[in-house]
N, C-alpha and C. Protein backbone atom coordinates (compact mmCIF):
# COMPACT_ATOMS: atom_id res chain seq x y z
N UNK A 1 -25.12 39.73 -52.80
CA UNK A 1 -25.45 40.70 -51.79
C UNK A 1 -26.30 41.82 -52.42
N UNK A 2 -26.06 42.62 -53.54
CA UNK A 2 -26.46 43.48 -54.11
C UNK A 2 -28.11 42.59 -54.44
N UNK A 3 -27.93 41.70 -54.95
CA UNK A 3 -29.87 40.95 -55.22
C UNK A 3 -30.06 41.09 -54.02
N UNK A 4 -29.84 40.53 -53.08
CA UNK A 4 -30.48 40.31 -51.45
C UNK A 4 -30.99 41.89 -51.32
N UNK A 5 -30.16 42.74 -51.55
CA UNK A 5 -30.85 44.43 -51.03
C UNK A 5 -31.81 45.14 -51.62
N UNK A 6 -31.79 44.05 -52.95
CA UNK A 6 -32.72 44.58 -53.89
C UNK A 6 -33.69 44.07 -54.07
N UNK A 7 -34.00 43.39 -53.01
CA UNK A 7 -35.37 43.01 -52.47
C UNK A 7 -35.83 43.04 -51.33
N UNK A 8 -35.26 44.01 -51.04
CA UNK A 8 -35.33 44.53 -49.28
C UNK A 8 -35.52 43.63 -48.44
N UNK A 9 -34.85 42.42 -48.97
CA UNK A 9 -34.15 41.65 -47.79
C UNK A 9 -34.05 42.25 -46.26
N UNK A 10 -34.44 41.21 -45.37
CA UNK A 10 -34.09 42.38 -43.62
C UNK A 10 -32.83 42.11 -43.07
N UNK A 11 -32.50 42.94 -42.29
CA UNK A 11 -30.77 43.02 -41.76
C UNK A 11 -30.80 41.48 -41.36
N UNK A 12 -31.46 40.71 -40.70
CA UNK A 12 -31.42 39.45 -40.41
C UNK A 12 -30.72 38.98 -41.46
N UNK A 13 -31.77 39.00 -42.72
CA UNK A 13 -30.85 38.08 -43.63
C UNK A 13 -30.11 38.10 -44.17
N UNK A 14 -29.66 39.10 -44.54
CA UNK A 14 -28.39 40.04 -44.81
C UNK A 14 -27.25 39.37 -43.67
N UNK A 15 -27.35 39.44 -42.76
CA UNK A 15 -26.39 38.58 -41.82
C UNK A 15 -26.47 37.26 -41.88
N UNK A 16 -27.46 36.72 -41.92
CA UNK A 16 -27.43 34.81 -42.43
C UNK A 16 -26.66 34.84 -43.60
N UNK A 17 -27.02 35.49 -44.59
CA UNK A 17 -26.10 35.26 -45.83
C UNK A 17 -24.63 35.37 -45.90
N UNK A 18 -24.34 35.98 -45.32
CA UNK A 18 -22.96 36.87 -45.12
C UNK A 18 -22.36 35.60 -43.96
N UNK A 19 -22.94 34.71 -43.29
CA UNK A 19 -22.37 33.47 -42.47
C UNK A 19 -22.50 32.69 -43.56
N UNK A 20 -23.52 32.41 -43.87
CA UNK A 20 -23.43 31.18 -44.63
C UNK A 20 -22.64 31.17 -45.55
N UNK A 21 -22.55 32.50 -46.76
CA UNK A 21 -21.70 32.51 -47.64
C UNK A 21 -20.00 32.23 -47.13
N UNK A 22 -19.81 32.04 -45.91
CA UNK A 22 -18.08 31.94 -45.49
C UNK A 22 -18.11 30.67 -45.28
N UNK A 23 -19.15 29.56 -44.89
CA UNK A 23 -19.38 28.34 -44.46
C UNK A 23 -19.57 28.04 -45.77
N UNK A 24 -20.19 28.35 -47.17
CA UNK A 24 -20.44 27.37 -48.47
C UNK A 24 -19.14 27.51 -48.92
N UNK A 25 -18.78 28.78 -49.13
CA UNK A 25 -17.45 28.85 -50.09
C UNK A 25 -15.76 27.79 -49.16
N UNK A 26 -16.02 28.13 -47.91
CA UNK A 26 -15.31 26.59 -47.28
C UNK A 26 -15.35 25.34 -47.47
N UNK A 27 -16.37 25.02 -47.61
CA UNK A 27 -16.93 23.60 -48.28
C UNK A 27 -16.41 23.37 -49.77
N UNK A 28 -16.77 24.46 -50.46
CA UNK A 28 -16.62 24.63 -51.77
C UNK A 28 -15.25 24.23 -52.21
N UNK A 29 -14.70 24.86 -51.72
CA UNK A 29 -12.96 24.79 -51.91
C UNK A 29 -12.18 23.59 -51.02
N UNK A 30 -12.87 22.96 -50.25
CA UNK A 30 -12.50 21.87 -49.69
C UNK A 30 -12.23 20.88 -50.68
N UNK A 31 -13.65 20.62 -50.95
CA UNK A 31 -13.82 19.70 -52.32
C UNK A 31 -13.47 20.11 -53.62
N UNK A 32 -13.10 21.18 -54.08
CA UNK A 32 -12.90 21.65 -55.27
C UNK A 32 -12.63 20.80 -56.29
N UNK A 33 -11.58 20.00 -55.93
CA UNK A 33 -10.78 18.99 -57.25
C UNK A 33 -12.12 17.64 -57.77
N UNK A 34 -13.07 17.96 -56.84
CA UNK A 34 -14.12 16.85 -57.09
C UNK A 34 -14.92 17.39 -57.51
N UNK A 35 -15.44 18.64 -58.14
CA UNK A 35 -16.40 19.09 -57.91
C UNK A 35 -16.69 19.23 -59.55
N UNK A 36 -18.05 19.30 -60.47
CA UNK A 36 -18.19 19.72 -61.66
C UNK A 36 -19.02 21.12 -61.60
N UNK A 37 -18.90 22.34 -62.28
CA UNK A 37 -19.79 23.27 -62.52
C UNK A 37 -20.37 23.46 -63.46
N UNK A 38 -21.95 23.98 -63.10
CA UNK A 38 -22.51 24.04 -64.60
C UNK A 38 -23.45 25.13 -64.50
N UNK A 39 -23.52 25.87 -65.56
CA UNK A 39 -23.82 27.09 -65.43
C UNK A 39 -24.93 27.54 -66.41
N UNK A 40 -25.79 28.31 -66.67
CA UNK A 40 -26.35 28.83 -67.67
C UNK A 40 -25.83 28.94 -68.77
N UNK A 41 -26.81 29.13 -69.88
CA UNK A 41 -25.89 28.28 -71.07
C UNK A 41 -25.74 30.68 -71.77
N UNK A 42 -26.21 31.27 -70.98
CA UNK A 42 -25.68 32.74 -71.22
C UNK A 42 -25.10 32.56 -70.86
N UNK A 43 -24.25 32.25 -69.71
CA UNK A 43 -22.88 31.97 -69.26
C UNK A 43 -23.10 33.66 -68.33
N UNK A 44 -24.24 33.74 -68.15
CA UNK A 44 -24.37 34.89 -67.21
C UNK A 44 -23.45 34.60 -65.60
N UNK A 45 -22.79 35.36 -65.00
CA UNK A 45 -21.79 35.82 -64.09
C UNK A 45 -22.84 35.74 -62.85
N UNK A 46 -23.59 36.31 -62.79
CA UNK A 46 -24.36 37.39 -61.87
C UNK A 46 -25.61 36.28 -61.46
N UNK A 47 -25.97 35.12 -62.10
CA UNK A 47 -26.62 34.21 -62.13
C UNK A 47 -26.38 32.51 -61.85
N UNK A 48 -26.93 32.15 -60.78
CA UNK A 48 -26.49 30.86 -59.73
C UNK A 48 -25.43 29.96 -60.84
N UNK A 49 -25.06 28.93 -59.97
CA UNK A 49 -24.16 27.95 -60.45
C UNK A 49 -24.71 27.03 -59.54
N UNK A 50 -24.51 25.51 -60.59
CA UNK A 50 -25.01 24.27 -59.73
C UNK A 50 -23.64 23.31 -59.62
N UNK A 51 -23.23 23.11 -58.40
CA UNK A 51 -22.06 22.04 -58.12
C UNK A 51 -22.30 20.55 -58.08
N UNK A 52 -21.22 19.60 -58.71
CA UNK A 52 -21.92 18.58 -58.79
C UNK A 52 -20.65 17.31 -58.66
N UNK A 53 -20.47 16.94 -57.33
CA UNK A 53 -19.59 15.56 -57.17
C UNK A 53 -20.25 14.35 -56.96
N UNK A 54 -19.33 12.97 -57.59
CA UNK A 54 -19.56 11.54 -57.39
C UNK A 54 -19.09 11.14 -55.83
N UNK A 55 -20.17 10.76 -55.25
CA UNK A 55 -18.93 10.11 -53.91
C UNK A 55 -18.68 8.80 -54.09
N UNK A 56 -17.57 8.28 -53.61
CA UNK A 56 -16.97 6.86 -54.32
C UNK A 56 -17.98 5.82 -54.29
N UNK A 57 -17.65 5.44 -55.61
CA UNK A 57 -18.37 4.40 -56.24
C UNK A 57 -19.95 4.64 -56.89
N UNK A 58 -20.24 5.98 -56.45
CA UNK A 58 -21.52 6.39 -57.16
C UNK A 58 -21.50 6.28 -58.45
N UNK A 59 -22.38 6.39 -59.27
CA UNK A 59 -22.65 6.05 -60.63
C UNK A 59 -23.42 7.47 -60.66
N UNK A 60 -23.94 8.42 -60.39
CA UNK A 60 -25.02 9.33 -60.19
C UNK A 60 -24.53 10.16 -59.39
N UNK A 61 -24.22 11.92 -60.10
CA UNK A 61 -23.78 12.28 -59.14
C UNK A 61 -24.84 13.26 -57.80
N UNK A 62 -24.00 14.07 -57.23
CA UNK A 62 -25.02 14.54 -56.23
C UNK A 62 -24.72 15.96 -56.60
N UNK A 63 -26.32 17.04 -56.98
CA UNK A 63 -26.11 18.08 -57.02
C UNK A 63 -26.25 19.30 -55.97
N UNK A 64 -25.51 20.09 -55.67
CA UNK A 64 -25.31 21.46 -54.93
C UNK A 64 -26.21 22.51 -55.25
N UNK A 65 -26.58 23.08 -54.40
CA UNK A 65 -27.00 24.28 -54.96
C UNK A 65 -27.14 25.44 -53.98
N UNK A 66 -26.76 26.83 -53.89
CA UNK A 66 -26.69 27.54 -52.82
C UNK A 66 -28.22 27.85 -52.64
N UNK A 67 -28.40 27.94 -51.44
CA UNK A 67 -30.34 28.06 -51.05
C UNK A 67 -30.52 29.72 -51.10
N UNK A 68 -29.41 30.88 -51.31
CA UNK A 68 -29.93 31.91 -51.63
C UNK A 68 -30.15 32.95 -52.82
N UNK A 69 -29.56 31.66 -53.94
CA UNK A 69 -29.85 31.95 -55.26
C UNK A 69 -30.94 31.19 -55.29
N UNK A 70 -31.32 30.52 -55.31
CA UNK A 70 -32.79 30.21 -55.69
C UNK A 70 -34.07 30.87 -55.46
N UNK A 71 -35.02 30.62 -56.23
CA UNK A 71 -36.22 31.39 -56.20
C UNK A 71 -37.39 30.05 -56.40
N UNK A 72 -38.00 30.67 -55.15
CA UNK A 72 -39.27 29.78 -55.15
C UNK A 72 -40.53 29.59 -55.59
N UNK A 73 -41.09 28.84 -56.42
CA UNK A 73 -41.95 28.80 -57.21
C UNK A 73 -42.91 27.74 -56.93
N UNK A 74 -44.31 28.26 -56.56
CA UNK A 74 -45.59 27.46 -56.38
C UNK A 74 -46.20 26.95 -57.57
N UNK A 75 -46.32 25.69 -57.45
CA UNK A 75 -47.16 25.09 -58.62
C UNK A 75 -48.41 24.41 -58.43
């Protein structure tokens, strides 16, 4: 929340986030016992996390990622 304001984010999204964040972290904890985390290797707090479960019988798992930690980059 504090990044979102500090990029003068608009009240809009400030309210999308604040839904969505109650809808990921539900999900999140649904699946928990399946889930792997992996994090920056600073082990920085304040900086995204990528979630990562097998669904049965996969060999490969499938990765998570929240869409408002990310930053978008043109190449």
């Amino acid at each position: 929340m504090k990044h979102l304001k500090s990029t003068n984010a608009s009240d809009k999204d400030l309210e999308q986030f604040k839904s969505d964040a109650q809808e990921i972290v539900k999900y999140l904890v649904g699946m928990f016992k399946d889930l792997q985390f992996y994090m920056f290797r600073t082990m920085d707090t304040e900086a995204g996390m990528a979630y990562a479960y097998y669904p049965e019988g996969a060999l490969a798992p499938i990765f998570l990622y929240i869409k408002w930690g990310l930053k978008e980059v043109k190449f």
